[in-house]
N, C-alpha and C. Protein backbone atom coordinates (compact mmCIF):
# COMPACT_ATOMS: atom_id res chain seq x y z
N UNK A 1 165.30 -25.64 27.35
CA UNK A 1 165.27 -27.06 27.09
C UNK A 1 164.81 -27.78 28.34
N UNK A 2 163.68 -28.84 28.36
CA UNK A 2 163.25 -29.71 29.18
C UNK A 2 164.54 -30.35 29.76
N UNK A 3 164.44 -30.37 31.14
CA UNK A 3 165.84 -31.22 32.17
C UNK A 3 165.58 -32.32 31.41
N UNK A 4 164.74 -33.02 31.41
CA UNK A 4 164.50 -34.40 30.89
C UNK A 4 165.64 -35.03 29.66
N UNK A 5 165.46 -34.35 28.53
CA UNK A 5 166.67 -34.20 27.53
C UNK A 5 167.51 -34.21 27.63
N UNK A 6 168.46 -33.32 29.04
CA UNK A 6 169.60 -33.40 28.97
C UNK A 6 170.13 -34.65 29.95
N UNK A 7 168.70 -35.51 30.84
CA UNK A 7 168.96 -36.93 31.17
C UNK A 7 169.48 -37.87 30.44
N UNK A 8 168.43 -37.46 29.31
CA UNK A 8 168.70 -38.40 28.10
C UNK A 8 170.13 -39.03 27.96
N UNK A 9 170.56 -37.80 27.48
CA UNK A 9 172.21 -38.17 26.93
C UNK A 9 172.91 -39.03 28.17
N UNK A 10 172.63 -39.00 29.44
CA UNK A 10 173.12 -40.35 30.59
C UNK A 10 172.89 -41.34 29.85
N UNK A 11 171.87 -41.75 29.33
CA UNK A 11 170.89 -43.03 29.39
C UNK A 11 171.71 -43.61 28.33
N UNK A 12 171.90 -42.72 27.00
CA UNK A 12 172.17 -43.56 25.83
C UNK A 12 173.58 -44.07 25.94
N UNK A 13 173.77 -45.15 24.95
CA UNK A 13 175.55 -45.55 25.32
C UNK A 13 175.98 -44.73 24.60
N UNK A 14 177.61 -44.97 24.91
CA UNK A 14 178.67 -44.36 24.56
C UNK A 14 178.89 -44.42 22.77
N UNK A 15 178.64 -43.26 21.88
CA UNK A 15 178.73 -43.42 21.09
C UNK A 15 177.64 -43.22 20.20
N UNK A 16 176.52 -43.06 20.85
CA UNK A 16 175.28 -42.74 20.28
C UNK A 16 174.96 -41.45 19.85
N UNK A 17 175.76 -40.65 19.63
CA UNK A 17 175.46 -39.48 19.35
C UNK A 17 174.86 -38.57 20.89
N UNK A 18 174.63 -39.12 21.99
CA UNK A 18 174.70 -38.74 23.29
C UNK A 18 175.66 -37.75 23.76
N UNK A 19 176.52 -36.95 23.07
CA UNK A 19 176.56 -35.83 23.21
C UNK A 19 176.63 -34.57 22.65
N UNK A 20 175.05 -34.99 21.85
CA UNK A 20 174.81 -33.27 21.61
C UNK A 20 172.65 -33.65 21.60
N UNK A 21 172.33 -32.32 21.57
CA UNK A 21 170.80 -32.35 21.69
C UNK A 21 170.40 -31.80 20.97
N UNK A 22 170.05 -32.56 20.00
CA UNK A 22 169.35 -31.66 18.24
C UNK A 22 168.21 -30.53 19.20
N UNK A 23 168.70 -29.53 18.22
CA UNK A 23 167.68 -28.60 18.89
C UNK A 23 167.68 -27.81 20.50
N UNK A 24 168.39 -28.40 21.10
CA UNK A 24 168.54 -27.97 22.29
C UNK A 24 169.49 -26.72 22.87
N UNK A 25 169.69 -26.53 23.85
CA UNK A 25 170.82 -26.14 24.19
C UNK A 25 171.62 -26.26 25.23
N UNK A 26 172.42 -26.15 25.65
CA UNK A 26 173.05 -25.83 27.11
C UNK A 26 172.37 -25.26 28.39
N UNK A 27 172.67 -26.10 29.42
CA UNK A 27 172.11 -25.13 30.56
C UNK A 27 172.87 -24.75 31.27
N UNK A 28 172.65 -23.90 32.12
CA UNK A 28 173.76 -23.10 33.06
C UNK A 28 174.24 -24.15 33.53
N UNK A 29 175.83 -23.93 33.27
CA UNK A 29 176.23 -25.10 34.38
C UNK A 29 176.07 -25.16 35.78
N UNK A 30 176.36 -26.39 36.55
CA UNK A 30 175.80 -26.44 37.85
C UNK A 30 174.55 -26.22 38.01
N UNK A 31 173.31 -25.97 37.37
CA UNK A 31 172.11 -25.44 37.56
C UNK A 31 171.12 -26.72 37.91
N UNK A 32 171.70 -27.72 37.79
CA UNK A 32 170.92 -29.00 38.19
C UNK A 32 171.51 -30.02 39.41
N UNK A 33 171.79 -29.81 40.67
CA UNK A 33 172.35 -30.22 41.32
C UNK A 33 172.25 -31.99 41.51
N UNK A 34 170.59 -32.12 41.39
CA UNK A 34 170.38 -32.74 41.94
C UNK A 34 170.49 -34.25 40.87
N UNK A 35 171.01 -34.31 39.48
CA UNK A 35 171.12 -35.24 38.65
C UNK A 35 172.11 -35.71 38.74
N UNK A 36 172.30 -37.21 38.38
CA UNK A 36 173.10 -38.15 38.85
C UNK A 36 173.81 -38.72 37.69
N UNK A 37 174.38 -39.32 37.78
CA UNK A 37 175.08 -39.85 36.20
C UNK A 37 175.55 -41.62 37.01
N UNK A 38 174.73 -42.36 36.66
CA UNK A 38 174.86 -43.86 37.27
C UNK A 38 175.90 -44.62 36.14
N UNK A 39 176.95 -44.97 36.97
CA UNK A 39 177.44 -46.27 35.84
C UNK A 39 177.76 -47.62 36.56
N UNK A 40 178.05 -48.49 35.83
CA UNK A 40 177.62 -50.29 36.30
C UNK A 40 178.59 -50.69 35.81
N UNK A 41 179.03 -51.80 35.97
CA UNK A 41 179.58 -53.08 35.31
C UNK A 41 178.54 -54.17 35.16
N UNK A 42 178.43 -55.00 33.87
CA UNK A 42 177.60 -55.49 33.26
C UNK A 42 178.19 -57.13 33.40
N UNK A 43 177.37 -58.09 33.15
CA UNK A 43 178.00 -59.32 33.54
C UNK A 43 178.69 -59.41 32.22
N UNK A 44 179.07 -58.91 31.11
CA UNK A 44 179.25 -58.91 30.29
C UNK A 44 180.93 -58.44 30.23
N UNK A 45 180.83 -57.78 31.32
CA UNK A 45 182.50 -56.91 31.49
C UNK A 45 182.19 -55.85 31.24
N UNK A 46 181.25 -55.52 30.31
CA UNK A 46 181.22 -54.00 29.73
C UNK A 46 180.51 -52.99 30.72
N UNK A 47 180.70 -52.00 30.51
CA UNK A 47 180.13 -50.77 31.15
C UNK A 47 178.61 -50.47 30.82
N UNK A 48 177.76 -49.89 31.45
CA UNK A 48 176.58 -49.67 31.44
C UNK A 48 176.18 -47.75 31.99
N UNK A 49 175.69 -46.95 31.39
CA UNK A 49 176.04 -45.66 31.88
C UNK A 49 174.38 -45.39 32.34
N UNK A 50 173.79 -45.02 33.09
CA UNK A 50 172.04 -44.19 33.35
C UNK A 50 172.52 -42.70 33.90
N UNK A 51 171.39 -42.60 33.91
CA UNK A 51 170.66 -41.13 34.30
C UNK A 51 169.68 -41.37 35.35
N UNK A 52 169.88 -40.68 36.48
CA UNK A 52 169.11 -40.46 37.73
C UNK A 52 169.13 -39.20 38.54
N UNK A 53 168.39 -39.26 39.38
CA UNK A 53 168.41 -37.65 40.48
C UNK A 53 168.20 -38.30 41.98
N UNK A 54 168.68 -37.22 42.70
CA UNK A 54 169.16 -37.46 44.24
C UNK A 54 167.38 -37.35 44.75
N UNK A 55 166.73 -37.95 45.66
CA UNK A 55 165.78 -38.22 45.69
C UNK A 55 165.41 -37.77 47.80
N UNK A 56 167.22 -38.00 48.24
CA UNK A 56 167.35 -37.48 49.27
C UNK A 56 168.62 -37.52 49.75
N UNK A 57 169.35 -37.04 50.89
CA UNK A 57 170.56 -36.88 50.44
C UNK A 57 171.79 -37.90 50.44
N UNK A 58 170.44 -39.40 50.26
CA UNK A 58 171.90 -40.62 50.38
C UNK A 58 170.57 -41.59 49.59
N UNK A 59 169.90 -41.20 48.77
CA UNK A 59 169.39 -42.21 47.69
C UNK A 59 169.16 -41.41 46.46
N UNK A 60 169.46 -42.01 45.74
CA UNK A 60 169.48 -41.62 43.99
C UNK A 60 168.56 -42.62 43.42
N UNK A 61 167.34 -41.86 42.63
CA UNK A 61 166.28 -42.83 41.74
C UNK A 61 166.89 -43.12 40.80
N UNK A 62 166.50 -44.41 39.97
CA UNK A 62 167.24 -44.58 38.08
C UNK A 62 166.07 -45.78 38.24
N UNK A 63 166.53 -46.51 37.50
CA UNK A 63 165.58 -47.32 36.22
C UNK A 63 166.53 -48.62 36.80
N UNK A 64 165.73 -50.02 37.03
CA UNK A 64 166.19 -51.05 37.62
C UNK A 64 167.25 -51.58 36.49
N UNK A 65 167.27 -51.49 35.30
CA UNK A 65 167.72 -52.29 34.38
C UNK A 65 168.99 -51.95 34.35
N UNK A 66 169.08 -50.25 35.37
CA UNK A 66 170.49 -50.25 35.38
C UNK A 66 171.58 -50.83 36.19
N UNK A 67 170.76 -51.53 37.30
CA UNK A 67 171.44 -52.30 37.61
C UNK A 67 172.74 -53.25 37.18
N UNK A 68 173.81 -53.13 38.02
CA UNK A 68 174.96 -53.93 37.62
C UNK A 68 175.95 -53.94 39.05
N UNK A 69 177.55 -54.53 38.55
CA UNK A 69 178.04 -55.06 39.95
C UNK A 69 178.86 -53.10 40.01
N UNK A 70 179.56 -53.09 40.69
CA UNK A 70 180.52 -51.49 41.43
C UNK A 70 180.24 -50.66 40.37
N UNK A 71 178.65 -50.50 41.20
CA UNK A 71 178.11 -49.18 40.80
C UNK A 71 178.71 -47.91 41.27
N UNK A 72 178.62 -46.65 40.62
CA UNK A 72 178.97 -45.42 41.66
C UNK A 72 177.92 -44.66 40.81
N UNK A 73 177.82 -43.60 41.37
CA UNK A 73 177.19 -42.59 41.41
C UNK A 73 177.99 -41.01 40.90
N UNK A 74 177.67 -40.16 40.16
CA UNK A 74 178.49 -39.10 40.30
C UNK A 74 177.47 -37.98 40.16
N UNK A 75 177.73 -36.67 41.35
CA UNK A 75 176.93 -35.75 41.39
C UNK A 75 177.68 -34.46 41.04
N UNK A 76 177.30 -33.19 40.94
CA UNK A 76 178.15 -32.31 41.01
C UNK A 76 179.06 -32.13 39.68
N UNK A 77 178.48 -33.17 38.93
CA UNK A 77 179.12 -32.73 37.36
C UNK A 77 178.03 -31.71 36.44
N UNK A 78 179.03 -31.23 35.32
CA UNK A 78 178.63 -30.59 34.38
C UNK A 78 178.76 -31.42 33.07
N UNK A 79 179.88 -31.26 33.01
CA UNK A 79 180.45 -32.26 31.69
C UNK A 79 180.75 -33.61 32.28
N UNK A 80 180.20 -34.58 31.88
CA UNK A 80 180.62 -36.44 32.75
C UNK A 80 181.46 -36.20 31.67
N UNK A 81 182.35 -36.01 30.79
CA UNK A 81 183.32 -36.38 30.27
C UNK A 81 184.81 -35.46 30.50
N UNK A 82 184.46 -34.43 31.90
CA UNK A 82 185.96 -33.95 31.91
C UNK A 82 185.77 -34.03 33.55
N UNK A 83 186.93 -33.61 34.12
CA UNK A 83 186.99 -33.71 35.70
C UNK A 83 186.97 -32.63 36.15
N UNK A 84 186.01 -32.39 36.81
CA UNK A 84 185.55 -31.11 37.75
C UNK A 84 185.89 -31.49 38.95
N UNK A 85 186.02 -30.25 39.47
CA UNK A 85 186.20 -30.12 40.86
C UNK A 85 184.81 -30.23 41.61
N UNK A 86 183.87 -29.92 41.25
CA UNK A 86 182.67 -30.14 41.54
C UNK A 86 182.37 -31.49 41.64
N UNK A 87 182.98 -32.33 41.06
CA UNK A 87 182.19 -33.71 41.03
C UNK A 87 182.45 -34.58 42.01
N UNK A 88 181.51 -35.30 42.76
CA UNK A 88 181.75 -36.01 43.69
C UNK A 88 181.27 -37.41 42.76
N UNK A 89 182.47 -38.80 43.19
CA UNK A 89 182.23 -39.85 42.57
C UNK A 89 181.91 -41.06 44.02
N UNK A 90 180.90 -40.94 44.12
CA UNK A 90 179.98 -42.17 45.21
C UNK A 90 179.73 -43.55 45.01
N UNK A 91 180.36 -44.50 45.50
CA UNK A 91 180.31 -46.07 45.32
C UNK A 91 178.83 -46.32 46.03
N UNK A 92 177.88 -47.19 45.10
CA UNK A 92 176.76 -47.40 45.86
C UNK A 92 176.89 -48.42 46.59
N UNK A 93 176.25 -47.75 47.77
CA UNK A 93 176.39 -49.08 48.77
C UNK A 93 175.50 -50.50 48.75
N UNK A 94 173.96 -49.46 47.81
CA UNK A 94 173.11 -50.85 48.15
C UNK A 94 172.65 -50.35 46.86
N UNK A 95 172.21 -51.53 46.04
CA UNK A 95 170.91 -50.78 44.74
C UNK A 95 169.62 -51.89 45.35
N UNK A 96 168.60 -51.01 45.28
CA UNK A 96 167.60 -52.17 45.74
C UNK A 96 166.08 -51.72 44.30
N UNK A 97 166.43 -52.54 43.58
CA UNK A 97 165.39 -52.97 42.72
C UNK A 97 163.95 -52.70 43.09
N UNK A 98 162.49 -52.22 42.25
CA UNK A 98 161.04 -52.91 43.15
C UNK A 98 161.65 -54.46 42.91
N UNK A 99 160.86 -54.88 43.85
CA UNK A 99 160.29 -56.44 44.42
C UNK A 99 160.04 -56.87 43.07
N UNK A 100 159.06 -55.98 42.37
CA UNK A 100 158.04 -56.96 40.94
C UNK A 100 158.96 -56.18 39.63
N UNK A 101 160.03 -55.86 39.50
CA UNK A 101 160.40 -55.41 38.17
C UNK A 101 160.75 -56.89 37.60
N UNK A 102 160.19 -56.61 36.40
CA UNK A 102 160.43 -57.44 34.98
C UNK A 102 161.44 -57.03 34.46
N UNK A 103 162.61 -57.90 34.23
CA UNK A 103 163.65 -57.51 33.06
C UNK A 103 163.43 -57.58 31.78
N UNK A 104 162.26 -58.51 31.64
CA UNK A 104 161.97 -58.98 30.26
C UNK A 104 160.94 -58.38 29.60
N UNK A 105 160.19 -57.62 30.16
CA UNK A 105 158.99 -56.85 29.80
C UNK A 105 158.67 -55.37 30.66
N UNK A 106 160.14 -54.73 31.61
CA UNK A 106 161.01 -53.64 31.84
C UNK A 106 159.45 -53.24 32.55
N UNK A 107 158.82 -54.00 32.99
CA UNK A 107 157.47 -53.46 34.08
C UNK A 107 157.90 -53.42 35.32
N UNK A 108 157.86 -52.27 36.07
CA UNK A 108 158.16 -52.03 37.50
C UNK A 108 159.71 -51.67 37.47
N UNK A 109 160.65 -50.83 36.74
CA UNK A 109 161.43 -50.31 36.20
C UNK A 109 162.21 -49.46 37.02
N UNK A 110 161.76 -49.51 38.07
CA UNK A 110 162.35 -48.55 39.02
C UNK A 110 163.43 -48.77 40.27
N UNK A 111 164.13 -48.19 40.42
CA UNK A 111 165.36 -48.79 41.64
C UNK A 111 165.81 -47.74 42.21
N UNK A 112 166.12 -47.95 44.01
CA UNK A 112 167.23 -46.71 44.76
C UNK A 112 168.41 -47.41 44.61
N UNK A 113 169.17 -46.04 44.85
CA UNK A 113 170.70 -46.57 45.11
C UNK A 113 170.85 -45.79 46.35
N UNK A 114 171.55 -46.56 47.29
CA UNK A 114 172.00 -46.05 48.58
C UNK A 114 173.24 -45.79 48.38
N UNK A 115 175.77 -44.37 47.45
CA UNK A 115 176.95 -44.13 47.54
C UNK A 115 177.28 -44.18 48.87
N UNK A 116 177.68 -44.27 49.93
CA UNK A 116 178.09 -44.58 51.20
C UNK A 116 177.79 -43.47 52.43
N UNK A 117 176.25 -42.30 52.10
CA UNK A 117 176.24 -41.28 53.09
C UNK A 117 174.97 -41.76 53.11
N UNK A 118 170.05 -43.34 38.99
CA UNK A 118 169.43 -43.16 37.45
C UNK A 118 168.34 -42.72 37.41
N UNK A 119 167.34 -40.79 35.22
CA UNK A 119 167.25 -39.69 34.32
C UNK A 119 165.76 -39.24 34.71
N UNK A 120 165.34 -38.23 35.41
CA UNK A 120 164.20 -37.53 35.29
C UNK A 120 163.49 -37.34 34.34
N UNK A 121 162.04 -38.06 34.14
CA UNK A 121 160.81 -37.36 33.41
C UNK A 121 160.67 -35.64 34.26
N UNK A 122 160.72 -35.12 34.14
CA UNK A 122 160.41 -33.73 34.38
C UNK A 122 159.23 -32.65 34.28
N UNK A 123 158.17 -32.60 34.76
CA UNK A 123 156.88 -31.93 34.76
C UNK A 123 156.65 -30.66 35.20
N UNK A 124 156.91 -30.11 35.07
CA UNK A 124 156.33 -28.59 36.14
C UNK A 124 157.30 -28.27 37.46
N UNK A 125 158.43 -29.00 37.51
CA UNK A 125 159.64 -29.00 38.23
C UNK A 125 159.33 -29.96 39.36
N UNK A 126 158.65 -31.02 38.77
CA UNK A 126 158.40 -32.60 39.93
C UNK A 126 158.66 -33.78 38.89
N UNK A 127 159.86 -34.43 39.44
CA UNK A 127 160.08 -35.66 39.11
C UNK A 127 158.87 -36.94 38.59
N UNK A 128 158.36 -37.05 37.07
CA UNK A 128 157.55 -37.48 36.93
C UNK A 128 157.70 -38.73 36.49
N UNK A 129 159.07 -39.22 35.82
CA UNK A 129 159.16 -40.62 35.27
C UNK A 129 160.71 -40.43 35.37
N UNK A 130 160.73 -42.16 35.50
CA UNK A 130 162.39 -42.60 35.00
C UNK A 130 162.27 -42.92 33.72
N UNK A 131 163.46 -42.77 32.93
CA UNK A 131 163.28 -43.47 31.52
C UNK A 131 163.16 -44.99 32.00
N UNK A 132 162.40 -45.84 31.21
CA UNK A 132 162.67 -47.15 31.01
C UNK A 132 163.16 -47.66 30.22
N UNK A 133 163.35 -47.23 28.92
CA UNK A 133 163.62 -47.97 27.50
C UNK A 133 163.14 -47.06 26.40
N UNK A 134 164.07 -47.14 25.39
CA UNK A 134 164.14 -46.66 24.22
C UNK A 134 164.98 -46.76 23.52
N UNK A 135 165.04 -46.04 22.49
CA UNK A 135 165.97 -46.30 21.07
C UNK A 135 167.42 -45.79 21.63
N UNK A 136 168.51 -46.64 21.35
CA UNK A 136 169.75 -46.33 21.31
C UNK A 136 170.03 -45.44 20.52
N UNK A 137 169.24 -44.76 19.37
CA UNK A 137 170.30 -43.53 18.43
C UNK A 137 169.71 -42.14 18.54
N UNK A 138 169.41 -42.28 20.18
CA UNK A 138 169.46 -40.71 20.63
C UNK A 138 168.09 -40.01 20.61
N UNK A 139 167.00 -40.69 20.08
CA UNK A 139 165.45 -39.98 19.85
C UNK A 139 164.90 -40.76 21.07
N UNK A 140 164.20 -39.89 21.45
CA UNK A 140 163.67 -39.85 22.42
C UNK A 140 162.96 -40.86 22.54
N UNK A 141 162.99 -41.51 24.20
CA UNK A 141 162.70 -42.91 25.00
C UNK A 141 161.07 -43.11 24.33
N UNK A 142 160.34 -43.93 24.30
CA UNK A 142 159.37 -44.27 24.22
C UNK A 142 158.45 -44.52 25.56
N UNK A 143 159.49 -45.20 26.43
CA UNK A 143 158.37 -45.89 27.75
C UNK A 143 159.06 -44.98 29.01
N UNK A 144 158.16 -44.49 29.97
CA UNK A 144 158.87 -44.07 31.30
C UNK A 144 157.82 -44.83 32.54
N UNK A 145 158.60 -44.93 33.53
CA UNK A 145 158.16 -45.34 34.80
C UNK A 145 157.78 -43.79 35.20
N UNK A 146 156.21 -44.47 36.02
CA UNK A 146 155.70 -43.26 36.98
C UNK A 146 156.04 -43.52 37.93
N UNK A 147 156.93 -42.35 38.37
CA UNK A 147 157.10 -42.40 39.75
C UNK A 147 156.22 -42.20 41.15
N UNK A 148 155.27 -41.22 40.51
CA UNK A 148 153.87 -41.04 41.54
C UNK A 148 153.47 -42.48 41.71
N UNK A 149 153.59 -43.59 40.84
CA UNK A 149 152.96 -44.80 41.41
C UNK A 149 153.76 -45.55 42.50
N UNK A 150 155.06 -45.19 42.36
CA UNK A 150 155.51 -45.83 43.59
C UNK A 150 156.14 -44.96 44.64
N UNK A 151 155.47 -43.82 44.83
CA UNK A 151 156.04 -43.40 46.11
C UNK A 151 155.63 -43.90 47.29
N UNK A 152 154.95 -44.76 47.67
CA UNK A 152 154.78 -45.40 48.85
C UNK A 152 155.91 -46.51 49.25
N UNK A 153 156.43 -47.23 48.04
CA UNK A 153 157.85 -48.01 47.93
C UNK A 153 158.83 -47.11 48.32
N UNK A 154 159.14 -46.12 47.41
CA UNK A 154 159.86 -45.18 47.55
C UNK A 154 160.09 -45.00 48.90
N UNK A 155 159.28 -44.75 49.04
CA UNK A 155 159.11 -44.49 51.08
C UNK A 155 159.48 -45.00 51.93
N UNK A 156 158.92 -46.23 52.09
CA UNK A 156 159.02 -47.44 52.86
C UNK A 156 160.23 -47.68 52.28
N UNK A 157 161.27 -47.94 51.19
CA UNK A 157 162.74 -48.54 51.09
C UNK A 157 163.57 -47.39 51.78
N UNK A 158 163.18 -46.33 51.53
CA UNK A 158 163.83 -45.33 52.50
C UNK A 158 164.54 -45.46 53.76
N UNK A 159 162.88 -45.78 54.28
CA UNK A 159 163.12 -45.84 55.64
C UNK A 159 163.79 -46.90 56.16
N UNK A 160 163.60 -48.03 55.62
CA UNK A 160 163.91 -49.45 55.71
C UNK A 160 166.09 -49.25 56.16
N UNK A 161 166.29 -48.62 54.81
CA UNK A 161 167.32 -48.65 54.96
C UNK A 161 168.55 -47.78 54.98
């Protein structure tokens, strides 16, 4: 099964049938170190859950929209719904948005998060897109951010901060 898929199930809310993968299967556990499981608080009160990967070892990529207020981060899981010993739970320190993302037309979709030290498109074992948007009942996203287009951002926010 494509890593990508099993991003998926981050992305969708709670209740969406987000945990299981028609067709899919299981992967070794622990076999993906580097995926992130982002959750938010929403101005709404409510919770907000993404999918992201560690990008280096104190920024995590996701999708700007996931933005919200006491974010954390959790790495080192298998199951996000039981408590491992494996899992480390990271308060982000900074989320920094691109400059030009649209909320309203989800263009430029992309954001770091700095936990205090969001879901892979997946290609040939190189990080090729974030999800941006898609259907809440579990079929697969429609739109992804390229990430090859902004690795020079990527870069430069890095370093920056």
């Amino acid at each position: 099964m494509p890593p990508v898929l099993i991003l998926l199930t981050f992305l969708l809310p709670l209740g969406a049938g987000a945990e299981k993968i028609i067709g899919g299967h299981e992967v070794t556990p622990y076999s993906r170190p580097y995926m992130a499981h982002v959750t938010s608080l929403r101005d709404n009160g409510g919770n907000t859950t993404c999918g992201g990967f560690l990008v280096q070892n104190n920024f995590v990529l996701t999708a700007a929209h996931c933005r919200g207020s006491k974010m954390t981060v959790v790495l080192g899981a298998h199951n996000i719904k039981k408590h491992e010993k494996t899992q480390q739970v990271i308060p982000v320190e900074k989320a920094i948005p691109h400059p030009d993302y649209n909320s309203k037309v989800f263009y430029n979709d992309i954001m770091l998060l700095k936990g205090d030290s969001g879901g892979p498109l997946v290609c040939n074992k190189v990080a090729a897109g974030i999800v941006s948007y898609g259907k809440g009942d579990g079929s697969p996203p429609r739109v992804y951010t390229r990430v090859s287009s902004f690795l020079s951002w990527i870069k430069k926010t890095m370093k920056r901060s």
